[in-house]
N, C-alpha and C. Protein backbone atom coordinates (compact mmCIF):
# COMPACT_ATOMS: atom_id res chain seq x y z
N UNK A 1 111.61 87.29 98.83
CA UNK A 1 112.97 87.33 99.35
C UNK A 1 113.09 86.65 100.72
N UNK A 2 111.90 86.30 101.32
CA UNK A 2 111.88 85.33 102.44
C UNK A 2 111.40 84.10 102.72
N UNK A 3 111.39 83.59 101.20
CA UNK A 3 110.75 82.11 101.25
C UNK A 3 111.37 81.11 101.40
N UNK A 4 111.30 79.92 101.75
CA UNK A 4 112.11 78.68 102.32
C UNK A 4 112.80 78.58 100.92
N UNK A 5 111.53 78.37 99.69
CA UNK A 5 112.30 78.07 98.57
C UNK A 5 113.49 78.69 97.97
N UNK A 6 113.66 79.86 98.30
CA UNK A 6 114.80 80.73 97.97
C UNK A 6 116.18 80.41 98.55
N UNK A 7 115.99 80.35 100.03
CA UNK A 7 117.13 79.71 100.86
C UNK A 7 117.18 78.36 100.08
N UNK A 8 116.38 77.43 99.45
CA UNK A 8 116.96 76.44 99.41
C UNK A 8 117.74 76.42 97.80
N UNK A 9 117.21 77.10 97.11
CA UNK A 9 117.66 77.77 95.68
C UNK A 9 119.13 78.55 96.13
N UNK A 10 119.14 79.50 96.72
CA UNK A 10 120.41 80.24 96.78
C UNK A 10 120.92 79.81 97.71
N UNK A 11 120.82 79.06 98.77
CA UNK A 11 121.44 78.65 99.76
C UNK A 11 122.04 79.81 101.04
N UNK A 12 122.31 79.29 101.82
CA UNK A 12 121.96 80.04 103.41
C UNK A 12 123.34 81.19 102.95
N UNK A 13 124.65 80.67 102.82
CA UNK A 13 125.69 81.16 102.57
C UNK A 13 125.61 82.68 101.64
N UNK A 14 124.65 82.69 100.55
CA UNK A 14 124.56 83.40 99.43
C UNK A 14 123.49 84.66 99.94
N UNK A 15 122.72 84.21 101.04
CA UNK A 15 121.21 84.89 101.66
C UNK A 15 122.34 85.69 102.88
N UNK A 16 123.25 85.39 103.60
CA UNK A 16 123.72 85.84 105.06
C UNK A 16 123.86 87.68 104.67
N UNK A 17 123.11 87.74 105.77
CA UNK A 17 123.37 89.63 105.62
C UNK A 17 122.40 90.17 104.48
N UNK A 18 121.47 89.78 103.81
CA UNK A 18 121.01 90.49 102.83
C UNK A 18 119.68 90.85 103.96
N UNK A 19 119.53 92.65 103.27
CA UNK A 19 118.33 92.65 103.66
C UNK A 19 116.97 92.84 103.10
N UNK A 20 116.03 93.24 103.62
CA UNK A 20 114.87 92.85 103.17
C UNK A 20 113.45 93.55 103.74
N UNK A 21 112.92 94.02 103.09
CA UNK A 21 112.09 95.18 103.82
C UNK A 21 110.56 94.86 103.48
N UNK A 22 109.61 94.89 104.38
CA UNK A 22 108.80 93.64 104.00
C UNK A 22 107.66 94.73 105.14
N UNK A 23 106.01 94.32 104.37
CA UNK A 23 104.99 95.12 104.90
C UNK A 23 104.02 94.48 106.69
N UNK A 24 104.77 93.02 106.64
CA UNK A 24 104.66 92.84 107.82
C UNK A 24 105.61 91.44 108.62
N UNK A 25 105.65 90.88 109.43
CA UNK A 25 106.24 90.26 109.80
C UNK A 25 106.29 89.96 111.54
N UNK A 26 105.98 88.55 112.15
CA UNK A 26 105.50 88.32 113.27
C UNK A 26 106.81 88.81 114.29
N UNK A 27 107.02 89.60 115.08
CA UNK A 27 108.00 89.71 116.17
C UNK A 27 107.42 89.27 117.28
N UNK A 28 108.58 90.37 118.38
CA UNK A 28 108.58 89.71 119.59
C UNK A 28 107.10 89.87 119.84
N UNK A 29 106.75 89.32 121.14
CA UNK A 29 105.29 88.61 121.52
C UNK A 29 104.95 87.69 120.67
N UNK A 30 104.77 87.48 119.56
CA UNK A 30 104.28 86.41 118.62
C UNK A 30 104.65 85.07 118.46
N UNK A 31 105.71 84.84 119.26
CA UNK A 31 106.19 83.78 119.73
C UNK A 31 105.09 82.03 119.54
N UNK A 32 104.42 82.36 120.15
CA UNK A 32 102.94 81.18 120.67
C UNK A 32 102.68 81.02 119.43
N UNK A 33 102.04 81.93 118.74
CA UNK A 33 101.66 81.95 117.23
C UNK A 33 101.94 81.58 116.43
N UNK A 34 104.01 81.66 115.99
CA UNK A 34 104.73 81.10 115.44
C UNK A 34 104.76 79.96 115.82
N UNK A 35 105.41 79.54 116.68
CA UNK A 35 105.12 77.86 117.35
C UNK A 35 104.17 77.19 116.91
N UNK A 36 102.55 77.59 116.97
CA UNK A 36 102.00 76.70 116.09
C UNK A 36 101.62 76.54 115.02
N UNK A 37 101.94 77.78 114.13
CA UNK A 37 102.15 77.55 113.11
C UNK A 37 102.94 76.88 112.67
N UNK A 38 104.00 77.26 113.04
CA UNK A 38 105.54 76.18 112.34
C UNK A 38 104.77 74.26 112.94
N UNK A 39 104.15 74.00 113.68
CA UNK A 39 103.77 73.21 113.86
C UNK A 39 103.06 72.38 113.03
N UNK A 40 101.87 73.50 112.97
CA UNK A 40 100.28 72.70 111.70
C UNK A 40 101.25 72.75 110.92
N UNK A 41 101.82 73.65 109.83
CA UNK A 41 102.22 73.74 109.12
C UNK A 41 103.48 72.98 108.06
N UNK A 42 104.19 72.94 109.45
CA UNK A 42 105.91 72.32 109.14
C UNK A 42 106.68 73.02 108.40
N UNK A 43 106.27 74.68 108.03
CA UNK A 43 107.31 75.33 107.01
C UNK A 43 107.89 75.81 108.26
N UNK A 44 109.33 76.59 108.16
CA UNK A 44 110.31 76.98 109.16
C UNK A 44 109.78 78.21 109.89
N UNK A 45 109.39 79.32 108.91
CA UNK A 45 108.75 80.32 109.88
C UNK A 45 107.40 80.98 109.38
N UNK A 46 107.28 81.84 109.70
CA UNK A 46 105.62 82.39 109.75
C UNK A 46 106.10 83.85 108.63
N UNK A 47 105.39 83.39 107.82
CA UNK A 47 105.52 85.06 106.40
C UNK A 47 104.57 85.99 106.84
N UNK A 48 104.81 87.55 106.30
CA UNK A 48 103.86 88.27 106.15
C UNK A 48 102.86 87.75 105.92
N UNK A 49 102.71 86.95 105.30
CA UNK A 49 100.87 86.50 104.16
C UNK A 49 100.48 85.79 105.12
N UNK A 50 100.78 84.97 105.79
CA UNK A 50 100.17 84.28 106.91
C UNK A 50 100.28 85.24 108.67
N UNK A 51 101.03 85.93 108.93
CA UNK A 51 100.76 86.62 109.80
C UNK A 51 99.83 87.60 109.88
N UNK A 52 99.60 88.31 108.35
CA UNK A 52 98.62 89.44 107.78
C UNK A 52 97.33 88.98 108.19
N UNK A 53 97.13 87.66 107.41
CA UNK A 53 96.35 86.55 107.26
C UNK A 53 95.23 86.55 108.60
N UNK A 54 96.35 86.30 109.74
CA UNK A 54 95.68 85.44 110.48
C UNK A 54 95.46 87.34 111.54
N UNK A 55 96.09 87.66 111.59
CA UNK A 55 95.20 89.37 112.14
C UNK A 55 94.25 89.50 111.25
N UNK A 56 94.08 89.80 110.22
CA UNK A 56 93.01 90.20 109.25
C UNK A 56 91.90 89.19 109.95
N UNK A 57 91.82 87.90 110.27
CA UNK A 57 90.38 87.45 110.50
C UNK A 57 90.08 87.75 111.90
N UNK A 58 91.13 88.43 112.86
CA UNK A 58 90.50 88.44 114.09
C UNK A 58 90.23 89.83 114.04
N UNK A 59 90.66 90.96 112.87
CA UNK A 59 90.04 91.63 112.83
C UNK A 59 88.80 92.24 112.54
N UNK A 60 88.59 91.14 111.18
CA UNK A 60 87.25 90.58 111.07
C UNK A 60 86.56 90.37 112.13
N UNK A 61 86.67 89.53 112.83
CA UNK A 61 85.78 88.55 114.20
C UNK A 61 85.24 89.80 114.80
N UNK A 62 86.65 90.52 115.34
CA UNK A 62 86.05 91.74 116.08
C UNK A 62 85.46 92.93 115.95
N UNK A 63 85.36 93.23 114.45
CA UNK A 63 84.59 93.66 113.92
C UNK A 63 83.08 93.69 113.88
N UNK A 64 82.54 92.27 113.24
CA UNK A 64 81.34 91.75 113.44
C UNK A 64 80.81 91.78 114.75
N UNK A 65 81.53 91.40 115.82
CA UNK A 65 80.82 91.21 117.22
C UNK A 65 80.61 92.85 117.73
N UNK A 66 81.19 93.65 117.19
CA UNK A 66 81.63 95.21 117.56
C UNK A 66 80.06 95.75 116.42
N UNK A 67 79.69 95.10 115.63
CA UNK A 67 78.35 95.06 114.96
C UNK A 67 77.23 94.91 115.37
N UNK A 68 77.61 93.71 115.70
CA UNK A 68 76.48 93.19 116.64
C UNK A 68 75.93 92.42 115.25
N UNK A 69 76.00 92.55 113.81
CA UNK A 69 75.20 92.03 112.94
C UNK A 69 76.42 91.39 112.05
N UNK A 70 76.11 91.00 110.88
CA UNK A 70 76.63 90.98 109.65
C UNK A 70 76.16 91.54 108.49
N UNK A 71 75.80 92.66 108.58
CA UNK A 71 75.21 94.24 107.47
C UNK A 71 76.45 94.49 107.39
N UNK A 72 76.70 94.79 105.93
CA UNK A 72 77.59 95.17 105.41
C UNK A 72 78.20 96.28 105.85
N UNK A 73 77.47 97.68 105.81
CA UNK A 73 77.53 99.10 105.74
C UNK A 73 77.90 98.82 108.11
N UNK A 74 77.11 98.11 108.80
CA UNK A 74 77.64 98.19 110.04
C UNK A 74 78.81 97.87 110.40
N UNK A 75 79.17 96.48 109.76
CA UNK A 75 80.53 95.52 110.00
C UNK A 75 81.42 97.14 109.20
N UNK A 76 81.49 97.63 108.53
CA UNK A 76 82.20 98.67 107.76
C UNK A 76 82.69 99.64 108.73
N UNK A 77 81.30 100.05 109.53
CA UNK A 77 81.76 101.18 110.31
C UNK A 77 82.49 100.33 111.46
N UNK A 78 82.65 99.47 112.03
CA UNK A 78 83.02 98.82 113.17
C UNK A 78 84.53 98.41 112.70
N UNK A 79 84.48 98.39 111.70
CA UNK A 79 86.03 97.86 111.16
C UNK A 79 86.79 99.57 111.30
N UNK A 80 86.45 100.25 110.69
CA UNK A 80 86.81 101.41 110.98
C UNK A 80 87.19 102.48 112.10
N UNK A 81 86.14 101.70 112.91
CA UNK A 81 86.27 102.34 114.93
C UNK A 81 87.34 101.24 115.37
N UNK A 82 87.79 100.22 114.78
CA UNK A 82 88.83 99.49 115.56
C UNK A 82 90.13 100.51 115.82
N UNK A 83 90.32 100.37 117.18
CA UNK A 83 91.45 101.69 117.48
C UNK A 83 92.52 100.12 117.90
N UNK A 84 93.63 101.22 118.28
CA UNK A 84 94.84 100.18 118.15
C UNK A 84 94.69 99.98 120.07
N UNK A 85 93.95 100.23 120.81
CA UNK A 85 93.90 99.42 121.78
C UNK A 85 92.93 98.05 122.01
N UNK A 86 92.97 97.62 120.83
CA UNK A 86 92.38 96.24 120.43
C UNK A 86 93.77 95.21 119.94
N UNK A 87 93.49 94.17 120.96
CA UNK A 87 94.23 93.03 121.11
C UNK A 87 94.67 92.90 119.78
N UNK A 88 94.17 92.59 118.04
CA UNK A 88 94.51 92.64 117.00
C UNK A 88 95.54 93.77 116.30
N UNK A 89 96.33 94.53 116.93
CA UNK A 89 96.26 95.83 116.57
C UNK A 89 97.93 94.86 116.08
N UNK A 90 98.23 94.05 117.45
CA UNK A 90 99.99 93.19 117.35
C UNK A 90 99.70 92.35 116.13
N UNK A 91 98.70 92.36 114.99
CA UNK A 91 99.16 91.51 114.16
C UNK A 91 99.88 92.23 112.97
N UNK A 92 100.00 93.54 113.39
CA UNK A 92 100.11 94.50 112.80
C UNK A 92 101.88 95.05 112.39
N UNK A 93 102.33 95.56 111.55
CA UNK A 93 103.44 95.96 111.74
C UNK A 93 103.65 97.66 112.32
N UNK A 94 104.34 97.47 113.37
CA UNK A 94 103.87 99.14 114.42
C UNK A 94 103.06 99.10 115.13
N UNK A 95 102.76 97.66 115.43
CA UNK A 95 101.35 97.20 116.24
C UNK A 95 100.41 98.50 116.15
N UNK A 96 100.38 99.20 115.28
CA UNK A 96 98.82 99.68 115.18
C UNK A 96 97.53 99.67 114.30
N UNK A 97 96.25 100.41 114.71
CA UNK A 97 95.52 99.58 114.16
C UNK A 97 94.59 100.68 114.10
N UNK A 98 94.73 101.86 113.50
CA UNK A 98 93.72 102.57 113.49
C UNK A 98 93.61 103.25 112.32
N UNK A 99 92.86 103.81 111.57
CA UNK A 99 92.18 104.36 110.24
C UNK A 99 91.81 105.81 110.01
N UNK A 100 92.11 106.65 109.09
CA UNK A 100 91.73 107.87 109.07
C UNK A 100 90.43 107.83 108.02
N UNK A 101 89.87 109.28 107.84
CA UNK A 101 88.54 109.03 107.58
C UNK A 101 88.34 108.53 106.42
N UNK A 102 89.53 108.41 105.32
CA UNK A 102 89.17 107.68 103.86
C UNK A 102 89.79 106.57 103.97
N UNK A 103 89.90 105.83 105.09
CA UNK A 103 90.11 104.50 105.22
C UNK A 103 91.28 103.60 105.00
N UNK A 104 92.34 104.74 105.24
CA UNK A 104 94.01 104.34 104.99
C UNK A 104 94.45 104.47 106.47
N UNK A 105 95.10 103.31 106.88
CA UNK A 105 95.86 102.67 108.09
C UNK A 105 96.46 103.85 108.52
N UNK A 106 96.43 104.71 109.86
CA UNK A 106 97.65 105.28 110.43
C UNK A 106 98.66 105.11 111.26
N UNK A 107 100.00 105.31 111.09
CA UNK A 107 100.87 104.63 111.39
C UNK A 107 101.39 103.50 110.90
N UNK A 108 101.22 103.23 109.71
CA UNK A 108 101.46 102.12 109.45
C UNK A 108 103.23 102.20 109.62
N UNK A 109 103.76 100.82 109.34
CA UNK A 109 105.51 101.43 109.14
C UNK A 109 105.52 99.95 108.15
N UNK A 110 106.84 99.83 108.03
CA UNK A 110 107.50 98.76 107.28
C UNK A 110 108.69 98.10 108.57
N UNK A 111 108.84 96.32 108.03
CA UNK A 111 109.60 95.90 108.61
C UNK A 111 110.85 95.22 108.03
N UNK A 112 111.60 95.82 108.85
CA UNK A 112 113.22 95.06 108.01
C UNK A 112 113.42 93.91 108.30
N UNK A 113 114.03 93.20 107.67
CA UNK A 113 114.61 91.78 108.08
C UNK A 113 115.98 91.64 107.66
N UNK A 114 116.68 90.61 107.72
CA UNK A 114 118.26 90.47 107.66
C UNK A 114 118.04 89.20 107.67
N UNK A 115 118.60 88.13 106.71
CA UNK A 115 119.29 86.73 106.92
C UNK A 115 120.34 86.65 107.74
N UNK A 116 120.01 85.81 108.61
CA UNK A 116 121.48 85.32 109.57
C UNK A 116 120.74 84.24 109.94
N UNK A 117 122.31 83.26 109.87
CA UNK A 117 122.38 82.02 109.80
C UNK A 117 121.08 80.86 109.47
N UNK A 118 120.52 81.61 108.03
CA UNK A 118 120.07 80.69 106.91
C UNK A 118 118.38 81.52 107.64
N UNK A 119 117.85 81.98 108.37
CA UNK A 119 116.33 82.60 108.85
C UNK A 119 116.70 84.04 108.39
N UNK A 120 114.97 84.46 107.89
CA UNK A 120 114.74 85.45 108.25
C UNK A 120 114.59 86.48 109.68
N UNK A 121 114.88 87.16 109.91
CA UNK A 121 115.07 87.77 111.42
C UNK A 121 114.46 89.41 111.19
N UNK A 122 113.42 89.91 112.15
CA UNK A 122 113.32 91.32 112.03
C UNK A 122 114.37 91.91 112.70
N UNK A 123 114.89 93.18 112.25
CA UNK A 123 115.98 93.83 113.14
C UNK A 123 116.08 95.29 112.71
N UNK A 124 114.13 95.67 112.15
CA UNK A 124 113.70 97.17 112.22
C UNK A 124 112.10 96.88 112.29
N UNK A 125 111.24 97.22 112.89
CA UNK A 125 111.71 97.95 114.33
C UNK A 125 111.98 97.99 115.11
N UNK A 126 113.17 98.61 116.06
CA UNK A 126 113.19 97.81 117.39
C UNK A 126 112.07 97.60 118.10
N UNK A 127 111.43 97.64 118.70
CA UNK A 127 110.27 97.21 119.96
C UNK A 127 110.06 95.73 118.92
N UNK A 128 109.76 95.82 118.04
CA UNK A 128 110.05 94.19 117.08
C UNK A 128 110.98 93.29 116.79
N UNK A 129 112.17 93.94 116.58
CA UNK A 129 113.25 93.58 116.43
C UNK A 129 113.56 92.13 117.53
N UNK A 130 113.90 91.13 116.81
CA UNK A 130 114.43 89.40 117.50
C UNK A 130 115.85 89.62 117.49
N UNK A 131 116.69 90.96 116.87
CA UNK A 131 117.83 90.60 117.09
C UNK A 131 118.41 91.89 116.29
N UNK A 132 119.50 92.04 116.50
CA UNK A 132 120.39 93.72 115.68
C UNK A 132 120.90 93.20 114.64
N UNK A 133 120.83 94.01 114.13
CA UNK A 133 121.53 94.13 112.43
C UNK A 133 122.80 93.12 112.48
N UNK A 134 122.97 92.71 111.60
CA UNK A 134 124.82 92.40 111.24
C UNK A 134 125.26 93.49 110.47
N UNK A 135 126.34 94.29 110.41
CA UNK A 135 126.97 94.70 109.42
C UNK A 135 127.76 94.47 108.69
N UNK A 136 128.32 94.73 107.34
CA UNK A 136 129.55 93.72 107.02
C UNK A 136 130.92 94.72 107.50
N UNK A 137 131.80 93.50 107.48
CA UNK A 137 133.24 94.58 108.08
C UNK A 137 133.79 95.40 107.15
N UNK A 138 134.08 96.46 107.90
CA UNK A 138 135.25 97.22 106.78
C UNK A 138 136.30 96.33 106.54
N UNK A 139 136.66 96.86 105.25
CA UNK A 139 138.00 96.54 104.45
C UNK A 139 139.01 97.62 104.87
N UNK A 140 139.60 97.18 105.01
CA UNK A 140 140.93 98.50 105.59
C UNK A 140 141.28 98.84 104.21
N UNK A 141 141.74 100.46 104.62
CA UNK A 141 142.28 101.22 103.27
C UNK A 141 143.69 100.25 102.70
N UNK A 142 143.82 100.35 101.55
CA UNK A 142 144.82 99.79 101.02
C UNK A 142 146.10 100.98 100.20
């Protein structure tokens, strides 16, 4: 529901105001990131799958070095001690980044988005949020 190809299939007009609730998505701070992505890249903005993407390997990175090795069963436990005061935690949606003992994310949340004027835009959660909701207008009673 947030792919270029869709806007260009349904067009910007048909997308305005719809929303869209999505497991991650780059906000504010991420700025730099987006930029060069939209750069290497040339698509318009940065998706979950590539924002997921690109936290997932620095969570990786920091993992391993938090190892000290590449043993499976160590890199495991080190992925697991990553607490959300690790720089990776913002690739996150709820910027956090920490794990309970059977290995499910806590805190995780979800992020909203809204089309306006032809982009995807977050505008839940706030501390994420690039911009507030649109609503549509009332119709007056008739």
């Amino acid at each position: 529901m947030v792919a270029r190809d869709l806007l260009n299939l349904a067009g910007k007009e048909n997308l305005e105001g719809v929303f869209v609730v999505l497991a991650n998505w780059p906000g504010k701070g991420k700025e730099k990131v987006v930029a060069d992505y939209k750069k290497k890249t040339g698509e318009p903005w940065m998706t979950q799958e590539s924002i997921s993407t690109y936290g997932d390997m620095w969570f990786f990175k920091e993992a391993v070095e938090q190892a000290g090795s590449i043993d499976r069963k160590k890199v495991e436990t080190a992925l697991r001690n990553v607490k959300d005061k690790s720089d990776v935690a913002g690739y996150y949606a709820g910027n956090t980044l920490s794990f309970d003992d059977a290995g499910k994310r806590i805190g995780a949340t979800v992020v909203i988005m809204q089309w306006q004027d032809g982009e995807p835009k977050i505008v839940f959660p706030t501390e994420a949020a690039v911009t507030k909701p649109r609503w549509p207008a009332k119709k007056a009673a008739s």
